[in-house]
Protein backbone atom coordinates (compact mmCIF):
# COMPACT_ATOMS: atom_id res chain seq x y z
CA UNK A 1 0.00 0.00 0.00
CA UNK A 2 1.42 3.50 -1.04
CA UNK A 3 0.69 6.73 1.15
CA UNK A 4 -1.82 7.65 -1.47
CA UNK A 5 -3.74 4.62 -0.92
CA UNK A 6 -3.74 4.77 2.58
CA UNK A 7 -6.57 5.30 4.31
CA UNK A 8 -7.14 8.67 5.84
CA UNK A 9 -7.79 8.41 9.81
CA UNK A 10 -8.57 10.65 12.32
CA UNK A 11 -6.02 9.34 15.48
CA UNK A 12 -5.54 10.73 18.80
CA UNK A 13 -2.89 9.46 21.36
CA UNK A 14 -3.97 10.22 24.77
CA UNK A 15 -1.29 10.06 27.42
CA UNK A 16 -1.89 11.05 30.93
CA UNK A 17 0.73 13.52 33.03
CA UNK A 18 3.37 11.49 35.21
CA UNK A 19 -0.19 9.49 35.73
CA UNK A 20 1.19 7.27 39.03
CA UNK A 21 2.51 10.59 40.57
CA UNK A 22 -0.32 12.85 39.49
CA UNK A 23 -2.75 10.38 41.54
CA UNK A 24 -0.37 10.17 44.96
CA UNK A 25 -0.33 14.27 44.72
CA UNK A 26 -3.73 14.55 43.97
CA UNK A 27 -4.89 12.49 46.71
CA UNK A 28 -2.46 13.40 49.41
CA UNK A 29 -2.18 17.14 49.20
CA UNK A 30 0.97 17.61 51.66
CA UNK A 31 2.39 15.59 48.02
CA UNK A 32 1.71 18.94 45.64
CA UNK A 33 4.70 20.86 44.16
CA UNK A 34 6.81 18.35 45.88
CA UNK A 35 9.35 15.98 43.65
CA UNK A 36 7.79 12.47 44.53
CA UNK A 37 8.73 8.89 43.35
CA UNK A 38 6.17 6.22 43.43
CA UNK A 39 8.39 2.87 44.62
CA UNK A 40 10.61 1.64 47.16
CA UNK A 41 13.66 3.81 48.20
CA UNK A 42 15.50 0.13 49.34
CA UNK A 43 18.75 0.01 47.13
CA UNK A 44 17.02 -3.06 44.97
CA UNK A 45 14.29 -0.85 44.38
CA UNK A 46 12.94 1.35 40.95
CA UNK A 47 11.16 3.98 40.31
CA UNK A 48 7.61 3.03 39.08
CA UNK A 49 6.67 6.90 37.81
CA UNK A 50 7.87 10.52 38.69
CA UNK A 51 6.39 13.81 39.25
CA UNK A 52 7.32 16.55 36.85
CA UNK A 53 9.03 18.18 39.78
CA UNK A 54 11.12 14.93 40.25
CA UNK A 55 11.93 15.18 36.64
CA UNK A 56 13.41 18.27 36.96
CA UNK A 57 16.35 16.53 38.66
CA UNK A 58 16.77 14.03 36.16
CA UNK A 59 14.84 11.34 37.90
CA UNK A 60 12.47 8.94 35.54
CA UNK A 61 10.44 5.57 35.60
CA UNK A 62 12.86 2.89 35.65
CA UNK A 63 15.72 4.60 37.46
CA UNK A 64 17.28 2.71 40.63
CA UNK A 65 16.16 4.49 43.33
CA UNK A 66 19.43 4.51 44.92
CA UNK A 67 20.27 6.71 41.40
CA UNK A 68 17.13 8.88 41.80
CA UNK A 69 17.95 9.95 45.77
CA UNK A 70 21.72 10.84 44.29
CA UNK A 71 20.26 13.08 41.79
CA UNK A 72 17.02 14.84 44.26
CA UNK A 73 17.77 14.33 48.05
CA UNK A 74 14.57 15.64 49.09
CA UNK A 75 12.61 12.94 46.48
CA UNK A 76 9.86 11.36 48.26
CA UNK A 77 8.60 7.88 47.82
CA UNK A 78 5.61 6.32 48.05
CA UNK A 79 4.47 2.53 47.47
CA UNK A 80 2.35 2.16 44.59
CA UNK A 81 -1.18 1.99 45.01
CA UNK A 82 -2.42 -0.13 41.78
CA UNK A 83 -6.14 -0.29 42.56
CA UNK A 84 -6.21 3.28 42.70
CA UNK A 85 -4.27 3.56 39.20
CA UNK A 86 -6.97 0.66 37.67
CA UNK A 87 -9.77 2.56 38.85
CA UNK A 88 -8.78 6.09 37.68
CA UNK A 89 -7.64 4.65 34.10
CA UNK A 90 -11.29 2.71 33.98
CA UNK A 91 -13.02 6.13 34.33
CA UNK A 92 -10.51 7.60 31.88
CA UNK A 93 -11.49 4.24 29.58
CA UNK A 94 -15.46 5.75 30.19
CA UNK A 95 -14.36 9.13 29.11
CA UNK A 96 -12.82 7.95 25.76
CA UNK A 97 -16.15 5.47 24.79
CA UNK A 98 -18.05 8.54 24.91
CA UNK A 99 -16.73 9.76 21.98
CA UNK A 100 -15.30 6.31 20.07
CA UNK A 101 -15.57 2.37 20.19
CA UNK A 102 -12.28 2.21 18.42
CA UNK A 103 -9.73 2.54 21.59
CA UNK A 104 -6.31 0.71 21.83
CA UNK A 105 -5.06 1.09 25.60
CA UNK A 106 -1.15 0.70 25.83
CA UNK A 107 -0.97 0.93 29.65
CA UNK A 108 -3.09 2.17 32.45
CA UNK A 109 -2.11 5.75 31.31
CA UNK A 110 -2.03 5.87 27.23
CA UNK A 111 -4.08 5.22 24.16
CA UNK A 112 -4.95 5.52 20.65
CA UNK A 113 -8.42 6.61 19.47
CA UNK A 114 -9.53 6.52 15.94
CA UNK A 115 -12.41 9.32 15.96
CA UNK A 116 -12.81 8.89 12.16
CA UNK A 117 -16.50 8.08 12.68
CA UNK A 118 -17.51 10.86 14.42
CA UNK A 119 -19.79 9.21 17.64
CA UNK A 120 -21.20 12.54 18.81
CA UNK A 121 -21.06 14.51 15.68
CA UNK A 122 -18.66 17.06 17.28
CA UNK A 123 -17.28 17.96 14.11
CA UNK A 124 -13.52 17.60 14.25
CA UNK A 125 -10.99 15.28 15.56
CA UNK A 126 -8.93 18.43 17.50
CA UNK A 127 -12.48 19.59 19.25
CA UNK A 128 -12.95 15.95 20.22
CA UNK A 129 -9.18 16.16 21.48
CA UNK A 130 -10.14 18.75 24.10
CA UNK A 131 -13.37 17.53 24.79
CA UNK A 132 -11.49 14.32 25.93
CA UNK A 133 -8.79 16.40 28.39
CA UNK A 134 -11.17 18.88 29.96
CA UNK A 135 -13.68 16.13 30.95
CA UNK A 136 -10.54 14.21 32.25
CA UNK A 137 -9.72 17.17 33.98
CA UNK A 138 -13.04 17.89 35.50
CA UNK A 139 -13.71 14.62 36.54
CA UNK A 140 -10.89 13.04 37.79
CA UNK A 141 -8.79 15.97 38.58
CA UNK A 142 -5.84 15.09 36.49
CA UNK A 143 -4.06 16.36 32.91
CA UNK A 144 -3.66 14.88 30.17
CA UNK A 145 -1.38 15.08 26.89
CA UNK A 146 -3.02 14.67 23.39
CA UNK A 147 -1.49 14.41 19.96
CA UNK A 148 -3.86 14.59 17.21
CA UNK A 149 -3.08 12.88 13.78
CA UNK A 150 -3.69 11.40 10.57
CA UNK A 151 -2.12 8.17 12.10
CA UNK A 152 -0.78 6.63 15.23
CA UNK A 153 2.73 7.02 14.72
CA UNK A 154 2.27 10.77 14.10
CA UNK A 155 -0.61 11.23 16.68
CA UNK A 156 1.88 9.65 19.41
CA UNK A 157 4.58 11.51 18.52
CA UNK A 158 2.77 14.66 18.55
CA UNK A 159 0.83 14.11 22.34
CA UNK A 160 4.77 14.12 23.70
CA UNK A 161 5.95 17.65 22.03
CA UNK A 162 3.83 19.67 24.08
CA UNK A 163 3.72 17.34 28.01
CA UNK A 164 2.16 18.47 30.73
CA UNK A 165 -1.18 19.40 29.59
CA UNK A 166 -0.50 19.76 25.93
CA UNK A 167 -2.39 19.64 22.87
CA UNK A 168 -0.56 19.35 19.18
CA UNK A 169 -2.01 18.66 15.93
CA UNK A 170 -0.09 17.63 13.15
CA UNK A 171 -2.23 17.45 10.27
CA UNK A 172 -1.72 15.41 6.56
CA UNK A 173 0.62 17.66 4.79
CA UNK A 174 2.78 18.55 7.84
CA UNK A 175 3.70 14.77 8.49
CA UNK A 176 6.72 14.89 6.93
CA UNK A 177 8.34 17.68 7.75
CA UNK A 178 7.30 17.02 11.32
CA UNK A 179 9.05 13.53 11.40
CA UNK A 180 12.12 15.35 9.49
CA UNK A 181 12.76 17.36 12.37
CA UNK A 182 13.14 14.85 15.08
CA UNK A 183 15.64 12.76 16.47
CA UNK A 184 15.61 9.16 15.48
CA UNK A 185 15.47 8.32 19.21
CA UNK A 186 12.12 9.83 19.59
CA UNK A 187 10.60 7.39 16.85
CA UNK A 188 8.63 4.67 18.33
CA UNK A 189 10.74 0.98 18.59
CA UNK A 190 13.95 2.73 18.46
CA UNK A 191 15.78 2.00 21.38
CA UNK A 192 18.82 3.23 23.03
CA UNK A 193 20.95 0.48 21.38
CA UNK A 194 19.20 0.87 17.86
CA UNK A 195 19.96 4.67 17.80
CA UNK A 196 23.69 4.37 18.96
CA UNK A 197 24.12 2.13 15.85
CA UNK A 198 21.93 4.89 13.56
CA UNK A 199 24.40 7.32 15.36
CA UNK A 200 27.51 5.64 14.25
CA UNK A 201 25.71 5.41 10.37
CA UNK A 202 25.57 9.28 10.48
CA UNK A 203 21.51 8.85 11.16
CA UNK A 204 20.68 11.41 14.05
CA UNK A 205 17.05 12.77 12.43
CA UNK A 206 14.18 11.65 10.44
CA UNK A 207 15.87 13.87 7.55
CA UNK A 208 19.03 11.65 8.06
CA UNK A 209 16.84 8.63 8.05
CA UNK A 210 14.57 9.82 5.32
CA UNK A 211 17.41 10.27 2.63
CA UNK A 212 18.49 6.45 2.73
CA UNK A 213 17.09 4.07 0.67
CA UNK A 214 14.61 1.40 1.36
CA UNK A 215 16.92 -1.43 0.72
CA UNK A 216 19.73 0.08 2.51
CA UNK A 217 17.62 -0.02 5.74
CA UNK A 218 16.46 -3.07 5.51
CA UNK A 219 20.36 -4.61 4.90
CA UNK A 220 21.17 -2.36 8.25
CA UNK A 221 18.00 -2.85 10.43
CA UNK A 222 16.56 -6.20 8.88
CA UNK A 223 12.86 -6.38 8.99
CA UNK A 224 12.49 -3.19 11.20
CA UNK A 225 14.07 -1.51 7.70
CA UNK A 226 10.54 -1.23 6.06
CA UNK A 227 8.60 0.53 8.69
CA UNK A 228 11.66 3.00 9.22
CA UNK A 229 11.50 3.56 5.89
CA UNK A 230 7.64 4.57 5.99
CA UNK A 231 7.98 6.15 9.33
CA UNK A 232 10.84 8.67 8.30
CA UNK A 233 7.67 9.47 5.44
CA UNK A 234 4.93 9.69 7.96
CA UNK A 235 3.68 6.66 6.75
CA UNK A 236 1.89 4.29 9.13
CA UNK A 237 -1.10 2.14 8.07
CA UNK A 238 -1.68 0.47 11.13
CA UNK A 239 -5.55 0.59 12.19
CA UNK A 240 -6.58 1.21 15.42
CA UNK A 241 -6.80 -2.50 17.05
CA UNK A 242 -9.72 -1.80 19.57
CA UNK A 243 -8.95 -5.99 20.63
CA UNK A 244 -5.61 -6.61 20.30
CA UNK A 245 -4.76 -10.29 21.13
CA UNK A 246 -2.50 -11.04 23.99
CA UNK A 247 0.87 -12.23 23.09
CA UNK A 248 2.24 -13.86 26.47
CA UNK A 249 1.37 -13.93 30.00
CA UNK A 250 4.00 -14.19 32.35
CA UNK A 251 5.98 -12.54 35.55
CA UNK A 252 8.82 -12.03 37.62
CA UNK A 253 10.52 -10.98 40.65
CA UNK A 254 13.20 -8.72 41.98
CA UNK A 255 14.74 -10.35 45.04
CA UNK A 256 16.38 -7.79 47.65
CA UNK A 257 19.19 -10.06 47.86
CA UNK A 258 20.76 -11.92 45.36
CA UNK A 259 19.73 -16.13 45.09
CA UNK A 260 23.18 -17.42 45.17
CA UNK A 261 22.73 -21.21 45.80
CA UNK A 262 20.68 -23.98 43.30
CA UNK A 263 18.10 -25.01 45.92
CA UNK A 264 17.25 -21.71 46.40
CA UNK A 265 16.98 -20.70 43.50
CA UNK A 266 14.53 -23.51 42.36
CA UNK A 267 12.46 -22.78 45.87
CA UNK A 268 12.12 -19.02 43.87
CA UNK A 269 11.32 -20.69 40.88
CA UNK A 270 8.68 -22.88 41.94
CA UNK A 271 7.21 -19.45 43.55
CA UNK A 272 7.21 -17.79 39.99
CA UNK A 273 5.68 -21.11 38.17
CA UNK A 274 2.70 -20.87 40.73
CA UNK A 275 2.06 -17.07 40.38
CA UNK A 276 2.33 -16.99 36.34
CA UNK A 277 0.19 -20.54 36.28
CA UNK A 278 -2.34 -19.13 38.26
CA UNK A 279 -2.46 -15.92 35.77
CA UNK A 280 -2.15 -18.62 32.27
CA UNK A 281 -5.23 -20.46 34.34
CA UNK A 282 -7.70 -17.44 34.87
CA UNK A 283 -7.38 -16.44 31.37
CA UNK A 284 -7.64 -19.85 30.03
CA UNK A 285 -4.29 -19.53 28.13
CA UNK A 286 -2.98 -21.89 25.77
CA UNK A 287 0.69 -21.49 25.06
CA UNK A 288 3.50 -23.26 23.48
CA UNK A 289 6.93 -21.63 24.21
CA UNK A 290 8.06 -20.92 27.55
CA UNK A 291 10.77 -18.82 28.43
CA UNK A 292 13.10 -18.07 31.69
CA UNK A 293 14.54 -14.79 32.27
CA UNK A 294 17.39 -14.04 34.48
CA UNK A 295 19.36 -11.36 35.44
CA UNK A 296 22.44 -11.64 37.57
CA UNK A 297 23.65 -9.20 40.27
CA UNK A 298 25.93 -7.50 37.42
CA UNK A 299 22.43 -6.41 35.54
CA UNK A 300 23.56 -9.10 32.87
CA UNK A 301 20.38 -10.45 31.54
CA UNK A 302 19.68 -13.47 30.20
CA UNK A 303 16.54 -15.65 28.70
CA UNK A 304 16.42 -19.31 27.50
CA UNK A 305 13.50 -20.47 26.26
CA UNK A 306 11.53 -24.13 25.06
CA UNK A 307 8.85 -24.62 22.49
CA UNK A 308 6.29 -27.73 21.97
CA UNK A 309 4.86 -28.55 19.16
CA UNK A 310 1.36 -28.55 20.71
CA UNK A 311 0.56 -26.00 24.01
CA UNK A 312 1.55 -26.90 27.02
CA UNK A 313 -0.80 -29.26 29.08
CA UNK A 314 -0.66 -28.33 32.65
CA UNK A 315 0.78 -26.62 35.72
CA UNK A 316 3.17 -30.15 35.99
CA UNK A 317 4.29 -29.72 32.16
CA UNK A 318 4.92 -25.80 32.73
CA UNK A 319 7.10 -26.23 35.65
CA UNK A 320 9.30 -28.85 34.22
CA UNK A 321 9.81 -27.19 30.99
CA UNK A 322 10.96 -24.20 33.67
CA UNK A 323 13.07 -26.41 35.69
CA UNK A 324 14.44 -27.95 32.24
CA UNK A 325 15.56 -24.47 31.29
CA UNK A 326 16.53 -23.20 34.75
CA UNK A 327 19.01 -26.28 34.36
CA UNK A 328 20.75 -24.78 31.68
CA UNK A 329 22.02 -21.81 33.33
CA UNK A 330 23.05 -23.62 37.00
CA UNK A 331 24.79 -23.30 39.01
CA UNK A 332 24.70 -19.54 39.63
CA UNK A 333 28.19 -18.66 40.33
CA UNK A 334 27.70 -14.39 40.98
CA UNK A 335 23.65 -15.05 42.28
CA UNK A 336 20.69 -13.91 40.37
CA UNK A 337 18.80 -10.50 41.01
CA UNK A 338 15.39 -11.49 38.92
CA UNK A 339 13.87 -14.36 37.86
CA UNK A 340 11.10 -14.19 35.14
CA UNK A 341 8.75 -17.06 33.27
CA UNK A 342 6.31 -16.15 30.58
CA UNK A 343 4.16 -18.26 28.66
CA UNK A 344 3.91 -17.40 24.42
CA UNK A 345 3.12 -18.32 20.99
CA UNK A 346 -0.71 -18.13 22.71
CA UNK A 347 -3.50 -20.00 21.26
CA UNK A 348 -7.53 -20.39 22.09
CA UNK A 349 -9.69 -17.56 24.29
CA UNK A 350 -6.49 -15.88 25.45
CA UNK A 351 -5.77 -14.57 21.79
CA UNK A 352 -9.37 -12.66 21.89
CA UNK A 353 -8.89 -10.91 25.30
CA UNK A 354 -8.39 -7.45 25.08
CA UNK A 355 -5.52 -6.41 26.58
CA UNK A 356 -5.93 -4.66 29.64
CA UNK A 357 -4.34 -1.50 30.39
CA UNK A 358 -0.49 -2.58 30.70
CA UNK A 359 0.72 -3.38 34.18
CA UNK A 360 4.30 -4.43 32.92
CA UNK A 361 5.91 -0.99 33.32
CA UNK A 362 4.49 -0.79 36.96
CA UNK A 363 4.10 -4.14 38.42
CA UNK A 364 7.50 -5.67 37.13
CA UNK A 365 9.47 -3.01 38.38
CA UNK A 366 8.52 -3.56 42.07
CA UNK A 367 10.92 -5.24 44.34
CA UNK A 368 9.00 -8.43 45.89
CA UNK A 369 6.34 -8.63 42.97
CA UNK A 370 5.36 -9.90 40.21
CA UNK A 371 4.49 -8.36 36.99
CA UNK A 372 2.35 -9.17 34.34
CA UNK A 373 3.83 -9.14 30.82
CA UNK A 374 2.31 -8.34 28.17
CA UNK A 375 3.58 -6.97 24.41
C-alpha cells in the first residue's frame, strides 16, 4: 500500500501527566509541588513513575532508586497503590467510549483513538481532542497530553511535544516535515541500542533517516528496515486494534538479595511457576513456548527459552519445561537478582482478550512482585 492509498484516519494518542505521581499528589495534598517517586527507596528498588518536579532533577520511571535519591535528596517515595491507578484509568477508559468504540489502551495511562467516525457529531478530531482532556480534567482531577493525527505514529509523537497538559495537531501535509525534524530516538521501537548504531551510520534525524534508501535499511536494520523507511515518510497504516490479542502472560521478581545457591533458586522458581500458572489459568491460556529470564547481580540479563509442538498441558508440564531451562544456566556462580517465566506463541480464548491496560511498566518493576507481561 502507497501513502496515497492509505486510508485517511482521524487518530488521537492520549497520554496522561506522570499518571502514578499525578494520583499520589492529587490524593495526598501535603504531596503537591513536591518531587515524589512512586516505589521503594531500598537500594534493589525502581522507580515506578515521577512527578514533573522529580523530573526536573533528572529522575524517571525505571531509574534505581538509589540513582534517583543521588540526583534529588529531598525525592519522596511512596508505594504504589495499583487499585487506585486501575480505577482512575477505567473512568478515563469511560471518558474515551463517549466519543469512540475504536480505543487501543497501551498501559493504564495511554491510548490511541480513531475518531474517524464521528460518535457525537462534534465535528472535528482536534475539538474531540479537548473535549477528551477537559472532561478528564473535570472529573478526575488530572491532565492529560493529546497528539492529534492522521495516524498513530504521528498522533503519538505529537501528544509528547507539548507534556504536561499539551495539545498538538499535526495534520496530513505537515507529516513529513514534522518527522524530518526529530531525532531518530524519539521514533517509536527505536531503542537506546538501535539509535547508537543509527548514530555511528551518520543517522541522528528523520531527515538523516529519510534520505536512505529502502533497501539500505532493511540490509542495516533487517525487517524493522521497512517501517523506518515509511515512518521517516509519515507513513503508518496500522488501524486502530480496539482488541488486540494477547501475546504472552508471564511474571517475575526482583529479590532484595541476590539467590546465590541452586536449591534456592529452584524454591524461587517454583514461587514464579505458581504465580504466572495461576495468571495462564484465569485467562484460560494456551501457550507453546516458555521462556526463563534471568538477570544476575551484574544487571547481565539473560533468557532461554523451550517450544512444543502442541501448548503446554498443565501446571506439571509448565514447571518442568521451567526447571528444564533453569538447568541450563546452574549453578549460579555471581547469584541472580530477577527471575522471570512467561508463557507465548498463545493460542484459544487468550488470543481474543483485550488487553488490559499494561501493568508491565508498573508491576515488574517492584521489588518483591510480580508483573504481568504483556507486548
Amino acid at each position: 500500500m502507497t501513502s496515497e492509498d492509505a486510508p485517511l484516519r482521524k487518530i488521537i494518542h492520549v497520554d496522561m501527566d506522570a499518571f502514578f505521581a499525578s494520583v499520589e499528589q492529587r490524593d495526598d495534598p501535603a504531596l503537591r509541588g513536591k518531587p515524589v517517586a512512586v516505589g521503594g527507596s531500598s537500594k534493589r528498588s525502581v522507580v515506578a513513575a515521577a512527578s514533573y518536579e522529580a523530573r526536573k532533577f533528572g529522575v524517571k520511571s525505571a531509574m534505581p532508586s538509589s540513582r534517583a535519591i543521588r540526583l534529588c535528596p529531598d525525592l519522596i517515595f511512596v508505594d504504589a497503590r495499583f487499585d487506585a491507578y486501575r480505577a482512575v484509568s477505567r473512568h478515563i477508559r469511560g471518558i474515551f467510549e463517549r466519543y469512540t468504540d475504536l480505543i487501543q489502551p497501551l498501559s493504564l495511562d495511554e491510548a490511541y483513538l480513531d475518531v474517524t467516525e464521528d460518535k457525537q457529531g462534534i465535528g472535528s478530531a482536534v475539538k474531540i481532542a479537548k473535549a477528551i482532556r477537559a472532561a478528564i480534567r473535570e472529573e478526575t482531577g488530572l491532565t492529560a497530553s493529546a497528539g492529534v493525527s492522521y495516524n498513530k505514529f504521528i498522533a503519538k509523537l505529537a501528544s509528547d511535544q507539548n507534556k504536561p497538559d499539551g495539545l498538538c495537531v499535526i495534520l496530513p501535509e505537515q507529516g513529513a516535515d514534522f518527522v524530518a525534524g526529530l531525532p531518530v530516538r524519539r521514533f517509536h521501537g527505536v531503542g537506546p541500542r538501535t539509535a547508537e548504531k543509527m548514530a555511528r551510520l551518520g543517522i541522528e534525524t528523520g531527515a538523516d533517516l529519510r534520505r536512505k534508501e529502502q533497501a539500505w535499511l532493511r540490509a542495516h536494520f533487517g525487517s524493522a528496515g521497512d517501517y523506518l523507511y515509511l515512518a521517516a515518510r509519515g507513513i503508518d497504516h496500522r488501524p486502530v486494534n480496539a482488541n488486540s490479542p494477547r501475546k504472552s502472560i508471564g511474571g517475575e521478581a526482583t529479590y532484595f538479595d541476590d539467590k546465590i545457591a541452586d536449591d534456592e533458586i529452584k524454591a524461587a522458581l517454583d514461587d514464579i511457576i505458581e504465580t504466572v500458572w495461576d495468571r495462564i489459568d484465569r485467562h484460560d491460556a494456551k501457550g507453546r513456548t516458555v521462556t526463563l529470564k534471568a538477570r544476575y547481580s551484574d544487571f547481565r540479563t539473560i533468557t532461554r527459552s523451550f517450544s512444543t509442538e502442541r501448548p503446554v498441558a498443565n501446571k506439571a508440564e509448565f514447571a518442568a519445561i521451567s526447571h528444564r531451562l533453569l538447568s541450563i544456566i546452574l549453578p549460579a556462580s555471581t547469584g541472580f537478582r530477577l527471575l522471570g517465566l512467561t508463557l507465548s506463541n498463545l493460542t484459544g480464548p487468550s488470543e481474543q482478550a483485550e488487553i488490559p491496560m499494561n501493568q508491565q511498566k508498573i508491576d515488574a518493576q517492584q521489588t518483591f512482585s510480580f508483573g504481568v507481561i504483556e507486548n
